[in-house]
Protein backbone atom coordinates (compact mmCIF):
# COMPACT_ATOMS: atom_id res chain seq x y z
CA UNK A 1 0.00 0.00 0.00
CA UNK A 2 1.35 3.70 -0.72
CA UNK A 3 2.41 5.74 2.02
CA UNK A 4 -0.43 7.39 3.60
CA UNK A 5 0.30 11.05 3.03
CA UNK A 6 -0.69 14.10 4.85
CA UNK A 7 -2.23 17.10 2.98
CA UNK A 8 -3.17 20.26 4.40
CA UNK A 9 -6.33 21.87 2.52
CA UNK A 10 -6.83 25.28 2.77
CA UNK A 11 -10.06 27.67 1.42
CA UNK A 12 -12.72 29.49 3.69
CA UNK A 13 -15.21 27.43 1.93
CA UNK A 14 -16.20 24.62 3.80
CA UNK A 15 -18.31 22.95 1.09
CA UNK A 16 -14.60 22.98 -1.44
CA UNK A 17 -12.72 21.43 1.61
CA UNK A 18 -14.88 18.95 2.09
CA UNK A 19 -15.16 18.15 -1.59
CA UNK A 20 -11.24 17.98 -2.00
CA UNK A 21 -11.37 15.73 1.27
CA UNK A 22 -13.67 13.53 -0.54
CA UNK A 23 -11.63 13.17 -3.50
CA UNK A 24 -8.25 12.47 -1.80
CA UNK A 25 -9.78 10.00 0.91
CA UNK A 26 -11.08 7.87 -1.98
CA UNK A 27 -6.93 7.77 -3.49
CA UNK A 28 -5.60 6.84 0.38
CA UNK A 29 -4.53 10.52 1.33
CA UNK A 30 -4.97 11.91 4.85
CA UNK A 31 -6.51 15.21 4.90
CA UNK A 32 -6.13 18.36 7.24
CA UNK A 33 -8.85 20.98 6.65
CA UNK A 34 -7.71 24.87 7.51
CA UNK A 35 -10.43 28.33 6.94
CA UNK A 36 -7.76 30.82 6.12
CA UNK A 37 -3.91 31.04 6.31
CA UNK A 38 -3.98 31.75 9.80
CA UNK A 39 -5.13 28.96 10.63
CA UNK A 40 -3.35 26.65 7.94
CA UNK A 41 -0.35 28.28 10.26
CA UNK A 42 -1.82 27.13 13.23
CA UNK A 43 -2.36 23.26 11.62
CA UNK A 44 1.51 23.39 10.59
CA UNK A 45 2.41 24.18 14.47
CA UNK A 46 0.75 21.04 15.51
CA UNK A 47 0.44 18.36 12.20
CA UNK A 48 3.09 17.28 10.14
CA UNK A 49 2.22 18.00 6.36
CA UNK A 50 3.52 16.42 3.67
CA UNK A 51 1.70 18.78 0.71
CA UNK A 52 -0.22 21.88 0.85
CA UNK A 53 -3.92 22.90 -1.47
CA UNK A 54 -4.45 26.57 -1.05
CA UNK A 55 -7.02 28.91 -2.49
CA UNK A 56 -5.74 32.62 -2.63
CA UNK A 57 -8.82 35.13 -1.62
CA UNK A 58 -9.64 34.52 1.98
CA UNK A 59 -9.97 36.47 4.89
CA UNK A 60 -7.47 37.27 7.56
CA UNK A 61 -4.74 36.00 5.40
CA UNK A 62 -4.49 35.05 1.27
CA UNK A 63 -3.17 32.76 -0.21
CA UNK A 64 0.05 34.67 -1.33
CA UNK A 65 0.89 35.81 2.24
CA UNK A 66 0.55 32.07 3.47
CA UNK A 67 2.98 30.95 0.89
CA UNK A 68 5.44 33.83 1.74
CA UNK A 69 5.03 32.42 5.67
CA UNK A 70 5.14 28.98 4.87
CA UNK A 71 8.13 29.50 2.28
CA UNK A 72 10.40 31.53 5.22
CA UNK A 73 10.94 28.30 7.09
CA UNK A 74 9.65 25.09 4.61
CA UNK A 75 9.99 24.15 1.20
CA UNK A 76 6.60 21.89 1.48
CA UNK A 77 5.16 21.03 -2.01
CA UNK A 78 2.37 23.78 -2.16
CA UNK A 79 0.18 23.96 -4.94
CA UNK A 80 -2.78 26.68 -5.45
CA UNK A 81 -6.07 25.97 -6.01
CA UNK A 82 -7.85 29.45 -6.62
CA UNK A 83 -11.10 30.79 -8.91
CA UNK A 84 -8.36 33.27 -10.19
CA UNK A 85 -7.43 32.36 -13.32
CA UNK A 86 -5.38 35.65 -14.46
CA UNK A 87 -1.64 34.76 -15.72
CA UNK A 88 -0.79 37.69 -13.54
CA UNK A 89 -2.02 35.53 -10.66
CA UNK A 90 -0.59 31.83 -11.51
CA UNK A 91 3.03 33.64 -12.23
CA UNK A 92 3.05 35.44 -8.86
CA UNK A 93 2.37 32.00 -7.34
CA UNK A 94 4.81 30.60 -8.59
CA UNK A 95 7.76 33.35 -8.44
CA UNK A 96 6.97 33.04 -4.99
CA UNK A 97 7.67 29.53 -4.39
CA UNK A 98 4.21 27.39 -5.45
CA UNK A 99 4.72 24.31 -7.33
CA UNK A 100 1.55 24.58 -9.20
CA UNK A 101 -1.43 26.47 -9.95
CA UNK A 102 -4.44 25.02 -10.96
CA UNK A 103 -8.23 27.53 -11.63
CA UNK A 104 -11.50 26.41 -10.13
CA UNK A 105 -13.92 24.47 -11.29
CA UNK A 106 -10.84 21.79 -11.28
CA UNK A 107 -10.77 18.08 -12.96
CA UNK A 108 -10.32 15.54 -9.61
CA UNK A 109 -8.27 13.12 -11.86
CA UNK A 110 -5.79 16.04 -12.77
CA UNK A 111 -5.92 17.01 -9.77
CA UNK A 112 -4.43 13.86 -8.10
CA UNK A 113 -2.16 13.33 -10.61
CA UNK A 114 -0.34 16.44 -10.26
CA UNK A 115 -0.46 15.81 -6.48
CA UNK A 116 1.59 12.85 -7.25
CA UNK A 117 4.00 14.49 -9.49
CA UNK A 118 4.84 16.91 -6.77
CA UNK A 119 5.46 14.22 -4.38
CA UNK A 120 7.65 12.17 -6.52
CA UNK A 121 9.45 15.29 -7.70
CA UNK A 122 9.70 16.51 -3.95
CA UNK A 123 10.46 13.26 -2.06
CA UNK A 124 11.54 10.65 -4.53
CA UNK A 125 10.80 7.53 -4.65
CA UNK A 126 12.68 6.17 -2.63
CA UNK A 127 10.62 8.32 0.17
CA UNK A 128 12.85 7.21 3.25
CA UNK A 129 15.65 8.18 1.91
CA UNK A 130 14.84 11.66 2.93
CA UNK A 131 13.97 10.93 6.23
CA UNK A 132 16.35 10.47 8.67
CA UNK A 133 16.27 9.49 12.42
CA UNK A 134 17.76 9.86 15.94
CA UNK A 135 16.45 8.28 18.19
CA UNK A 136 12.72 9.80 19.05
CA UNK A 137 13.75 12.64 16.46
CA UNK A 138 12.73 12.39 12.35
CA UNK A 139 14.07 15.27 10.14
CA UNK A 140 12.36 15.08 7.01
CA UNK A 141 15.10 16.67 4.54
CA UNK A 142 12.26 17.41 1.18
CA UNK A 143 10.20 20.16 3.43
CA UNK A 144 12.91 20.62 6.55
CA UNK A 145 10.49 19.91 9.13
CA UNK A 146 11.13 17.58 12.24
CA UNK A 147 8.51 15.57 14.17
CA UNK A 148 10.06 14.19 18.15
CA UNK A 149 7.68 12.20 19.61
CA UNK A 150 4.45 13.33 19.62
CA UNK A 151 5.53 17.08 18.78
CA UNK A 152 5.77 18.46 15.77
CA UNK A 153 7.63 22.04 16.24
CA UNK A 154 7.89 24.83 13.88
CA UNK A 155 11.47 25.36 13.76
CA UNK A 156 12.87 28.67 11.87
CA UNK A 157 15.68 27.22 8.53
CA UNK A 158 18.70 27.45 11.86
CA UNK A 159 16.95 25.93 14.00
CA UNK A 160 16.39 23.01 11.75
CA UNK A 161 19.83 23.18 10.61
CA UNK A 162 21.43 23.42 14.23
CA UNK A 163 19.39 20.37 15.14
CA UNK A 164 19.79 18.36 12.24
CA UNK A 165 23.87 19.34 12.34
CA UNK A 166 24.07 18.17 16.31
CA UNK A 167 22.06 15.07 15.50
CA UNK A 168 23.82 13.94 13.13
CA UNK A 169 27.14 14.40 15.15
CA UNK A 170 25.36 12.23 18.03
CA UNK A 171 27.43 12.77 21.45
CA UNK A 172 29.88 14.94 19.83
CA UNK A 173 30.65 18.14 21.90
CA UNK A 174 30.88 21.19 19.47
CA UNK A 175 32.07 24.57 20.90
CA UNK A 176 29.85 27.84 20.09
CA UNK A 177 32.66 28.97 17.39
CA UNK A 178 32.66 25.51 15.69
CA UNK A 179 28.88 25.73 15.53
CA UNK A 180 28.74 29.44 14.19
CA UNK A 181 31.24 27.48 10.88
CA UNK A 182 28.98 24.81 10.56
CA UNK A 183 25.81 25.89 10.74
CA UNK A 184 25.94 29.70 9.96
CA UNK A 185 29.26 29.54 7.56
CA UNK A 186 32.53 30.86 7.94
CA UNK A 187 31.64 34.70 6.50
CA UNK A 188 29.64 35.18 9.59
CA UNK A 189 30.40 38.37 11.39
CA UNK A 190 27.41 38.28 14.54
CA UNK A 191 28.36 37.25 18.10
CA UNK A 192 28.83 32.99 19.21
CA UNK A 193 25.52 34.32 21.52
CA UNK A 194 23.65 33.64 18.92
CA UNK A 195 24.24 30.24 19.18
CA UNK A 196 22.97 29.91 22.92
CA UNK A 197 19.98 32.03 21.48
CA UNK A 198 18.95 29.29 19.04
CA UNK A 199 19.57 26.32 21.66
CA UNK A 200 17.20 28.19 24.01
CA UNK A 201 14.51 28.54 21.68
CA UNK A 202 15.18 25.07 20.33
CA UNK A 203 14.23 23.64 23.62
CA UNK A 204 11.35 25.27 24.33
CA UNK A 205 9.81 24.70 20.86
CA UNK A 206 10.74 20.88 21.31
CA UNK A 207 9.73 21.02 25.06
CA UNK A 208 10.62 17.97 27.27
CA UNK A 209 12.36 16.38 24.36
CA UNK A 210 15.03 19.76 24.46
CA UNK A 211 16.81 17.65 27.32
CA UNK A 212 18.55 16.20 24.45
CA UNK A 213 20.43 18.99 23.20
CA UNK A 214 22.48 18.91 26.80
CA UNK A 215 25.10 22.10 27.41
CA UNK A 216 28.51 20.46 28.55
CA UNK A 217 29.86 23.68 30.92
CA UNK A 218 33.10 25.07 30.00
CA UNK A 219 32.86 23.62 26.27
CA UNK A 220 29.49 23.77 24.21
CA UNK A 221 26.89 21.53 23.17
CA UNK A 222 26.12 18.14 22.51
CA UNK A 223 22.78 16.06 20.94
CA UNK A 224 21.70 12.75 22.99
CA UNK A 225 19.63 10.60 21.20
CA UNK A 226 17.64 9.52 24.32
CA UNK A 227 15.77 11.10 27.76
């Protein structure tokens, strides 16, 4: 059986969620059903999402400005699904990071298949390949989002990469300097605080699971795969 993926549906329309839902249950997807960007935000806090279906005019927040949020941390396949059919719309989607467009009323069949392009184009095949894991801790390397447990934090791009960097290095002690090359590249010019800045809001975002990422006084940090 295919995996079971997770897709986050987004319009203030309750009648088009619904309909999408009923179209993707029937081909073995899981869906997540959001109003408005705000709360599509909200869903991404708490859900992990594998591919996003957004319409563009809704209240509170568009379409555009959820893909300009979602886009500053995630690369998650995102694909509009709007009544706007202007060219002046679809190529604003996609300059700002959407890897479709498609115009209501929409074909369910073309739909899905271009859901499953995106997913083979954006994970591969060979789907756990791009998933790797420490421990409690999966970092999903297509859409840079981690799931610990039963959490799944929204972590800003350094926070991911900090995390992913010290897991991967598993018990390895790395002072804030060596961290600051690694993680933020040699050219940077801000202070090695920074580094305890990310750490602390690391933790709290990953809350009783941040005992992992354990300070060793006098030298730096260190990831531990286990409570």
């Amino acid at each position: 059986m295919m995996k079971k993926w997770n897709v986050l549906i987004v319009d203030d329309e309750p009648e088009m969620r619904q309909l999408i839902t009923l179209y993707l249950n029937k081909e073995n997807y899981f869906c997540i059903e959001a109003e408005n960007g705000l709360a599509a935000l909200d869903q991404l806090n708490k859900t992990h999402v594998d591919l996003m279906i957004v319409d563009i005019m809704m209240p509170f927040m568009d379409g555009f400005r959820l893909l300009e949020e979602v886009r500053e941390n995630s690369q998650i396949p995102f694909i509009f699904l709007s009544a706007k059919g202007d060219d002046l719309d679809k190529v604003k989607g996609l300059k700002l990071g959407s890897d479709d467009y498609m115009v209501k009323p929409f074909n369910a069949d073309e739909l899905v298949a271009r859901i499953e392009t995106i997913l083979r184009r954006s994970y591969g095949v060979q789907t756990r390949s791009m998933v790797e894991r420490f421990g409690p801790v999966s970092f999903n390397l297509a859409s840079r989002t981690v799931s610990v447990g039963d959490l799944t934090p929204r972590l800003t791009l350094k926070e991911y990469e900090l995390f992913l960097f010290l897991a991967r290095n598993q018990g390895r002690v790395y002072k804030r300097d060596q961290l600051l090359d690694q993680v933020w590249g040699r050219d940077y010019e801000g202070s090695d605080r920074t580094v305890d800045t990310h750490i602390k809001t690391l933790r709290l975002k990953l809350k009783h699971y941040g005992q992992m990422i354990e300070t060793v006084w006098g030298l730096g940090y260190k990831f531990e795969g286990s409570l």
